[in-house]
N, C-alpha and C. Protein backbone atom coordinates (compact mmCIF):
# COMPACT_ATOMS: atom_id res chain seq x y z
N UNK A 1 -7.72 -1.25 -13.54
CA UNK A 1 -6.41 -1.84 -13.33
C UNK A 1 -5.81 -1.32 -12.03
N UNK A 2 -5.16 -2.11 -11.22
CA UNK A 2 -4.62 -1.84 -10.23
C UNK A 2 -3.02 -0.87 -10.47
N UNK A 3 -3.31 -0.20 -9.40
CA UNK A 3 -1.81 0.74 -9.48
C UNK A 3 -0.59 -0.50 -9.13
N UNK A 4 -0.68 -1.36 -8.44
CA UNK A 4 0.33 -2.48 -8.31
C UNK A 4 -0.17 -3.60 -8.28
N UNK A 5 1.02 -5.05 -8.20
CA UNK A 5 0.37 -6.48 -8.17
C UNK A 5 1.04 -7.23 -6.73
N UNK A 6 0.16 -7.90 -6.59
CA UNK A 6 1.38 -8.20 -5.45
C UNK A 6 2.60 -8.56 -5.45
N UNK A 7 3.33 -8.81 -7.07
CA UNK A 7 4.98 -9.06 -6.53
C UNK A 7 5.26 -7.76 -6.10
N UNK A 8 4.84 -6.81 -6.49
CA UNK A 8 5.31 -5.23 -6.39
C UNK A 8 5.08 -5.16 -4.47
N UNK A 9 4.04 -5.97 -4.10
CA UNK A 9 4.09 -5.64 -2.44
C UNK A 9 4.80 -6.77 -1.43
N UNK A 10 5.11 -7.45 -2.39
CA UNK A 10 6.49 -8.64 -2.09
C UNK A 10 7.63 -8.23 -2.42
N UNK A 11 7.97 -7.42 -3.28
CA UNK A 11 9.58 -6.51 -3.59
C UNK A 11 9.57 -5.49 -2.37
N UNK A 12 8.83 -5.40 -1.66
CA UNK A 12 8.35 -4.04 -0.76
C UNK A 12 8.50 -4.95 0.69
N UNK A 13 7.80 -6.40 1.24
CA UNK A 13 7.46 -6.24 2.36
C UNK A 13 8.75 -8.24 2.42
N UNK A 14 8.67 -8.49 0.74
CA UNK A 14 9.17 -9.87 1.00
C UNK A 14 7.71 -10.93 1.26
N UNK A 15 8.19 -12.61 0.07
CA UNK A 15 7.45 -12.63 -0.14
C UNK A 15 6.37 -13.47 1.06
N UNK A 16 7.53 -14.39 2.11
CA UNK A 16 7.02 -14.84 3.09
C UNK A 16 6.33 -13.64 3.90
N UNK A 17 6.52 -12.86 3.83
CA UNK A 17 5.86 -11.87 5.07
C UNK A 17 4.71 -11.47 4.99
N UNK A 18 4.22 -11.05 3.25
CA UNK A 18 2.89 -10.89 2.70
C UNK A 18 2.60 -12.21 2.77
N UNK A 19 3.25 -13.63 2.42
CA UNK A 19 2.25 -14.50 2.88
C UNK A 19 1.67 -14.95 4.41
N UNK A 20 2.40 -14.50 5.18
CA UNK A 20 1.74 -14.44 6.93
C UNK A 20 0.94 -13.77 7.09
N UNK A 21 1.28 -12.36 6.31
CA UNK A 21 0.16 -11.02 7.08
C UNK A 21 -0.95 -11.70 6.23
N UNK A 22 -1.19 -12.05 4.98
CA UNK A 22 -2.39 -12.38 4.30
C UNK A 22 -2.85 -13.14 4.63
N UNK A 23 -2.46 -14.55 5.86
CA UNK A 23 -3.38 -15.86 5.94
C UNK A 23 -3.44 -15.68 7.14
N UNK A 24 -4.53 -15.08 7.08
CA UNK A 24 -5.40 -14.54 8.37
C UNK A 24 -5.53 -16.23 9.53
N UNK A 25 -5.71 -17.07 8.65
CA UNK A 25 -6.42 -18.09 9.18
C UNK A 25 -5.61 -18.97 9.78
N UNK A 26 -4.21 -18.82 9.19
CA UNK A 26 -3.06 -19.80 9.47
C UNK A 26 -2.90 -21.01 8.70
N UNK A 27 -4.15 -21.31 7.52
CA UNK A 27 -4.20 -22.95 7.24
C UNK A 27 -3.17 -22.62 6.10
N UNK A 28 -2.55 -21.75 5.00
CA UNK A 28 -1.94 -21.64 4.10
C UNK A 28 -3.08 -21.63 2.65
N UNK A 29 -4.19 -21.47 3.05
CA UNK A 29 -5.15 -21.39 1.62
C UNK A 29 -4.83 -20.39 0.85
N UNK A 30 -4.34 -21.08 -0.32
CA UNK A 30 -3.85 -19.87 -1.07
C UNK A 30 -4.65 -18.89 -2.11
N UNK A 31 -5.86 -19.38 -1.68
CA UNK A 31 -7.05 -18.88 -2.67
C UNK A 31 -7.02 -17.47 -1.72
N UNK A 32 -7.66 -18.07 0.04
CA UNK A 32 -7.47 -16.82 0.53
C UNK A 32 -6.59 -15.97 0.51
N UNK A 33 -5.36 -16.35 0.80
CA UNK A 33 -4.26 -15.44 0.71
C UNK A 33 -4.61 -14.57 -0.24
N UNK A 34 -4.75 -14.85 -1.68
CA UNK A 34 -4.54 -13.86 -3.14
C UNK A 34 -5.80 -12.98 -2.88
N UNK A 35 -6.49 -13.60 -2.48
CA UNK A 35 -7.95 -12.52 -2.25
C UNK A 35 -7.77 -11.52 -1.14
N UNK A 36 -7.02 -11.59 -0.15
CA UNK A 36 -6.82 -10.92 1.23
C UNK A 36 -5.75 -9.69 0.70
N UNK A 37 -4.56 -10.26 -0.55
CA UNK A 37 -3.71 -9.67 -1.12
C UNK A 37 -4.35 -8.65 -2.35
N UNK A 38 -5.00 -9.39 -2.83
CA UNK A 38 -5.86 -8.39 -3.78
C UNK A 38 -6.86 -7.14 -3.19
N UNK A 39 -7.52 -7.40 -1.64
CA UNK A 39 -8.19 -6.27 -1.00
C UNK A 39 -7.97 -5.65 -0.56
N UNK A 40 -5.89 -5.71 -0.05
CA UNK A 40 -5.42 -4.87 0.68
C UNK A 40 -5.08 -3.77 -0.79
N UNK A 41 -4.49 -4.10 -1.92
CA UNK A 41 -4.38 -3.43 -3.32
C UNK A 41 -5.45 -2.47 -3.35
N UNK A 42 -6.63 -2.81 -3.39
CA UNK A 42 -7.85 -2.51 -3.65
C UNK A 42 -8.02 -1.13 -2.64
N UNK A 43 -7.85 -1.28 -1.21
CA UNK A 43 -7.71 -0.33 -0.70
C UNK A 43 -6.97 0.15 -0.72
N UNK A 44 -5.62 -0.06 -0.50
CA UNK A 44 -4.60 1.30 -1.32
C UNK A 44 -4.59 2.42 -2.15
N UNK A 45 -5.56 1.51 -3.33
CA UNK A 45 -5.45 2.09 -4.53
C UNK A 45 -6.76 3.04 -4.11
N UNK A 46 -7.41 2.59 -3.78
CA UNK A 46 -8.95 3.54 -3.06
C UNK A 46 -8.11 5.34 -2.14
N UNK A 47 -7.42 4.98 -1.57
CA UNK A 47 -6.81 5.79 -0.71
C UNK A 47 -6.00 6.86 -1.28
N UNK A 48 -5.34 5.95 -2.41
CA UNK A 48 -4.44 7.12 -3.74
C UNK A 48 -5.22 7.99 -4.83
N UNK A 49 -6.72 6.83 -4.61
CA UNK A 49 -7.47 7.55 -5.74
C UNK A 49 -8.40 8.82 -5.02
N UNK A 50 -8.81 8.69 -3.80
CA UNK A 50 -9.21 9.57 -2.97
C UNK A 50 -8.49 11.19 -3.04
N UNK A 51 -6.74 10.98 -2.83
CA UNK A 51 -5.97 11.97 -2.98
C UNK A 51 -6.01 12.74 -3.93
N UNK A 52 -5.74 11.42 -5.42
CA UNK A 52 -5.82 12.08 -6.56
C UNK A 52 -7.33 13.23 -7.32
N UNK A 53 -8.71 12.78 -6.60
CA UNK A 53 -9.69 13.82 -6.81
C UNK A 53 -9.08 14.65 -6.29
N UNK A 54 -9.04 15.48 -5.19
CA UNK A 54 -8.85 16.31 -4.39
C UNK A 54 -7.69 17.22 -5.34
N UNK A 55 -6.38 16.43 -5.70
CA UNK A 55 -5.67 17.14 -6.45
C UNK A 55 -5.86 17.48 -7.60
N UNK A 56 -6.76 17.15 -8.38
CA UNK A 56 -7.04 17.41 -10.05
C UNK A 56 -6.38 16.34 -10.94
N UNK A 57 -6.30 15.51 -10.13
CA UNK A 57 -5.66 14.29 -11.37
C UNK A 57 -7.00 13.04 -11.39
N UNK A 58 -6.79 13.10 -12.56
CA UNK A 58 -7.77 12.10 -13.24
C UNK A 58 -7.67 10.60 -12.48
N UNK A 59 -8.84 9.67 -12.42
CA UNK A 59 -8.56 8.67 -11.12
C UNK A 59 -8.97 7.41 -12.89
N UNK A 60 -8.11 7.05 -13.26
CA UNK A 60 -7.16 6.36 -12.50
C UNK A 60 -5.82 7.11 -12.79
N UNK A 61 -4.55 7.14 -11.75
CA UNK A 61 -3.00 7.60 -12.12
C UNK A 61 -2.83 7.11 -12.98
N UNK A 62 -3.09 7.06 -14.23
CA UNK A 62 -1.83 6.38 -15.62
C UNK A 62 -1.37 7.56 -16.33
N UNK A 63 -0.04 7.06 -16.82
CA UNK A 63 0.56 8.69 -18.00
C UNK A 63 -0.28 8.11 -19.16
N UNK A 64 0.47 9.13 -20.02
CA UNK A 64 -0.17 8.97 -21.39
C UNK A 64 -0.21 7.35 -22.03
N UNK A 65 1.07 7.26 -21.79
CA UNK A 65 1.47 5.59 -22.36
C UNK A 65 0.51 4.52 -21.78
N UNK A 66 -0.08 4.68 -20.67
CA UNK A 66 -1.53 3.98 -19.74
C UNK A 66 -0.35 3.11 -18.71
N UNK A 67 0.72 3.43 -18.70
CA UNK A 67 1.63 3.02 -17.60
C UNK A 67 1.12 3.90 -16.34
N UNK A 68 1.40 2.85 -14.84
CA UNK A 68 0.77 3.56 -13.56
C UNK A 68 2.88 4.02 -13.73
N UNK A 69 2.40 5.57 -12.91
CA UNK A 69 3.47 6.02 -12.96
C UNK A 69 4.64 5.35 -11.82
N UNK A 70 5.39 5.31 -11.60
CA UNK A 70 6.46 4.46 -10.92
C UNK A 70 6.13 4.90 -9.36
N UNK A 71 6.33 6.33 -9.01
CA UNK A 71 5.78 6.62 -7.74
C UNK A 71 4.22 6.08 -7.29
N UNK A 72 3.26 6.01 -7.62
CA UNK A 72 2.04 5.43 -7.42
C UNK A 72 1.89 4.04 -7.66
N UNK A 73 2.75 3.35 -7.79
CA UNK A 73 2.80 2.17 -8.22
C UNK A 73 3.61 1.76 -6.78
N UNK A 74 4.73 2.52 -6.38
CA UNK A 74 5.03 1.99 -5.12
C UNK A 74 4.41 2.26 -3.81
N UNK A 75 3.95 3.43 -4.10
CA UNK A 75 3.05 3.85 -3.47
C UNK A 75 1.96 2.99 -2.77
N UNK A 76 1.03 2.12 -3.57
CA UNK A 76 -0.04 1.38 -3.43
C UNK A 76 0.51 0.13 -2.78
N UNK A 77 1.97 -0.46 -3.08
CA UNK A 77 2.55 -1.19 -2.22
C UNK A 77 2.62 -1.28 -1.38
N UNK A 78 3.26 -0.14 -1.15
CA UNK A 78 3.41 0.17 0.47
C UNK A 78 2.10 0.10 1.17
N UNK A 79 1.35 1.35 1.00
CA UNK A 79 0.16 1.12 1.78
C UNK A 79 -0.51 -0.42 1.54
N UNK A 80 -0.91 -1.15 0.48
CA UNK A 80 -1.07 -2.33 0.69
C UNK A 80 -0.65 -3.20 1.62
N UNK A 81 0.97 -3.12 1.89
CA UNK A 81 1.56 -4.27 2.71
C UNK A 81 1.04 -3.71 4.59
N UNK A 82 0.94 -2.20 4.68
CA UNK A 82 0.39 -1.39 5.65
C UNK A 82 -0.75 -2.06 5.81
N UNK A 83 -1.88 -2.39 5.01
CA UNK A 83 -3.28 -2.50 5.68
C UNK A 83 -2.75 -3.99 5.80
N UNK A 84 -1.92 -5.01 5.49
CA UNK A 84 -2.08 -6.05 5.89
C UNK A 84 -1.82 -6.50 7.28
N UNK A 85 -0.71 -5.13 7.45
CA UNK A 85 0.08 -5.70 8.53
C UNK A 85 -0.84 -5.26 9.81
N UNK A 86 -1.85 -3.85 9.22
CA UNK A 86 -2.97 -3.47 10.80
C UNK A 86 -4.01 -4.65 10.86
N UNK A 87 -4.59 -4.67 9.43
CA UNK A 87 -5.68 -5.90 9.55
C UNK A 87 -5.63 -7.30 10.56
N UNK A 88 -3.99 -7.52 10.52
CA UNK A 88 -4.22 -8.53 11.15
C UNK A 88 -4.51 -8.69 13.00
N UNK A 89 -3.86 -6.98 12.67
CA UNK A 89 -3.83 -6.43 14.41
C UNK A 89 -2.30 -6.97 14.99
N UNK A 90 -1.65 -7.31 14.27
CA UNK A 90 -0.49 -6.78 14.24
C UNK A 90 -0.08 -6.00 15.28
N UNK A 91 0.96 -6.36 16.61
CA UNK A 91 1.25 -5.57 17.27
C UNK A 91 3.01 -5.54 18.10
N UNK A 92 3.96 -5.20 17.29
CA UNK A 92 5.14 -5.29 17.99
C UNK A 92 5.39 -4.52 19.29
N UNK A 93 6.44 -5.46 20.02
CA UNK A 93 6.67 -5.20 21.36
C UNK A 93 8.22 -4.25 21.21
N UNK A 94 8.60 -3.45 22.10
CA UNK A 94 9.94 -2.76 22.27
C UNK A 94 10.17 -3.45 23.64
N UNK A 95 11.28 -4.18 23.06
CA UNK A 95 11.77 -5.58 24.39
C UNK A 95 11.96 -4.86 25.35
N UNK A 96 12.70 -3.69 25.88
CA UNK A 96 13.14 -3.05 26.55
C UNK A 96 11.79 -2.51 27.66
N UNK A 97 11.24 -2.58 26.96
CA UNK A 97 9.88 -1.13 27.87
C UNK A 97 8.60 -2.14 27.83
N UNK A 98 8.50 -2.95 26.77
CA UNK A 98 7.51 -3.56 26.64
C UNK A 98 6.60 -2.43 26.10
N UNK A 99 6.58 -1.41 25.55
CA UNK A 99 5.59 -0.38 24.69
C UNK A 99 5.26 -1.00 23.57
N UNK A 100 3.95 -1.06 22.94
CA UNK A 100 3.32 -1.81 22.07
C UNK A 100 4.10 -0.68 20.55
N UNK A 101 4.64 -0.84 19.50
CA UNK A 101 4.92 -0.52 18.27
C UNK A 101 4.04 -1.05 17.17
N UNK A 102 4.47 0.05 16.09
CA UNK A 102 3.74 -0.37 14.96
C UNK A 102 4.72 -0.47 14.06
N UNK A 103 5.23 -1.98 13.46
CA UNK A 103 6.48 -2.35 12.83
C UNK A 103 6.30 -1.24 11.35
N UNK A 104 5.56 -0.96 10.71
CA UNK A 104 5.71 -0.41 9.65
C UNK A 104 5.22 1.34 9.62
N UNK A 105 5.89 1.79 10.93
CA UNK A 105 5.41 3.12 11.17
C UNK A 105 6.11 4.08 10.20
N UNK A 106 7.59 3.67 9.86
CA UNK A 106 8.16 4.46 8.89
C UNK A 106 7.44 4.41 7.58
N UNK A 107 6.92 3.04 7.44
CA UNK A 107 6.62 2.91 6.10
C UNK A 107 4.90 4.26 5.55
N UNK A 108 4.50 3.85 6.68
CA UNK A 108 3.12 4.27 6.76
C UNK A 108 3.45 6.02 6.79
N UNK A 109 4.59 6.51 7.37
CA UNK A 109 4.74 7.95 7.50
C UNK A 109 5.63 8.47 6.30
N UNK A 110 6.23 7.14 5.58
CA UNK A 110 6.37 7.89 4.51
C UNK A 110 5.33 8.09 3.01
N UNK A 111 4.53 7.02 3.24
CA UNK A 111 3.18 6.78 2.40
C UNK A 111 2.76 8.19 2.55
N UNK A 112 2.16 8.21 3.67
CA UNK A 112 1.25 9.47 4.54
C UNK A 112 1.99 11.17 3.90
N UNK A 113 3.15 11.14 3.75
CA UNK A 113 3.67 12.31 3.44
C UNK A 113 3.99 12.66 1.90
N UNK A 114 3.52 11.00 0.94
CA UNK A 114 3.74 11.30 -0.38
C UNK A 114 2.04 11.41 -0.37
N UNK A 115 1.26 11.20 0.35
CA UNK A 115 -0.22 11.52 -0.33
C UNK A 115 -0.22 12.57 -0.14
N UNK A 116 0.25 13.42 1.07
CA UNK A 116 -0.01 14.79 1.27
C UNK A 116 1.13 15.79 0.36
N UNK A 117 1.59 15.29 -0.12
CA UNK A 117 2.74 16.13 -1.25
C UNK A 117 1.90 15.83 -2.50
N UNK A 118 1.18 14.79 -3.07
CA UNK A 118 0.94 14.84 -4.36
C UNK A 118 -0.59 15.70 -3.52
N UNK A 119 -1.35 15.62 -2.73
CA UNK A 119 -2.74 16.66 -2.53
C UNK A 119 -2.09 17.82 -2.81
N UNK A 120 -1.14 18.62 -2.39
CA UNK A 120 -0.44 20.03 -2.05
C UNK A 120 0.15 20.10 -3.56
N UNK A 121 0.40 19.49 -4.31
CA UNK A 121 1.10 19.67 -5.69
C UNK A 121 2.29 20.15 -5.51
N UNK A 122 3.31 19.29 -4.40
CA UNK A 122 4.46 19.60 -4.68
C UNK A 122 5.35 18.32 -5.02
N UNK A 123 4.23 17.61 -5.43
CA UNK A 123 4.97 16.17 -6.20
C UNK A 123 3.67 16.52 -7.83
N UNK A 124 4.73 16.89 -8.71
CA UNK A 124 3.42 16.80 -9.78
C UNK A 124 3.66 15.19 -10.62
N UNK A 125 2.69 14.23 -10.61
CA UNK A 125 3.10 12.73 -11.24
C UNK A 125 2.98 13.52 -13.14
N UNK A 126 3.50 12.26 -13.52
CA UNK A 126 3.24 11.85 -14.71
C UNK A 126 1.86 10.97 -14.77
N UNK A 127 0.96 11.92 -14.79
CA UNK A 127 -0.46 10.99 -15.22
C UNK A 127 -1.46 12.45 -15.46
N UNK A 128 -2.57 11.57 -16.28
CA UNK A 128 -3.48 12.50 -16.88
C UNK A 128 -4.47 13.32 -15.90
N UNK A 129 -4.66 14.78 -15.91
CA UNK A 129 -4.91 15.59 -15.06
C UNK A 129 -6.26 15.93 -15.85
């Protein structure tokens, strides 16, 4: 089971926006889309589950109840809507300077700092260890 679904990375990125970053192709196939949306999940969840060996928590994150705990659940969002937005190569401009940006750098540095808080165990989840 996935730590999130994609409304969870549409409450996160909105739902037109996951549908741009996902249709790689431009035609609106919505078969692709859900599949492009489902692999960015897929790797997320790969990336959280990576952390979680390292820390001693059992892969997959669920608590007792087999609920994904609320933090890992947004978690996988985020980074989900993240690999959509690099995959596509994705590249914002700063009008001013013309310096190339990465629109979801906050998002990605705050992802980046809850994987390295739950590795370090100073985020302990609710899930089976």
């Amino acid at each position: 089971m996935a730590y999130c679904d994609r409304a969870d990375v549409e409450d996160v990125y909105g739902v037109e926006n996951v549908k741009q970053l996902a249709d790689l192709d431009g035609d609106e196939d919505t078969t692709k889309i859900a599949n492009r949306i489902t692999r960015a999940i897929a790797v997320a969840d790969a990336r959280i589950d990576d952390v979680a060996r390292v820390s001693g928590y059992g892969v997959s994150l669920k608590n007792g109840s087999s609920a994904v705990p609320t933090t890992i659940e947004n978690l996988s969002a985020v980074l989900a809507g993240v690999w959509l937005y690099e995959a596509r190569g994705c590249k914002d401009v700063e009008p001013r300077s013309g310096i190339a940006l990465h629109q979801y750098t906050f998002r990605l540095n705050w992802a980046n700092m809850i994987l390295n808080e739950i590795r370090d165990k100073k985020i302990l989840l609710d899930a089976v260890q």
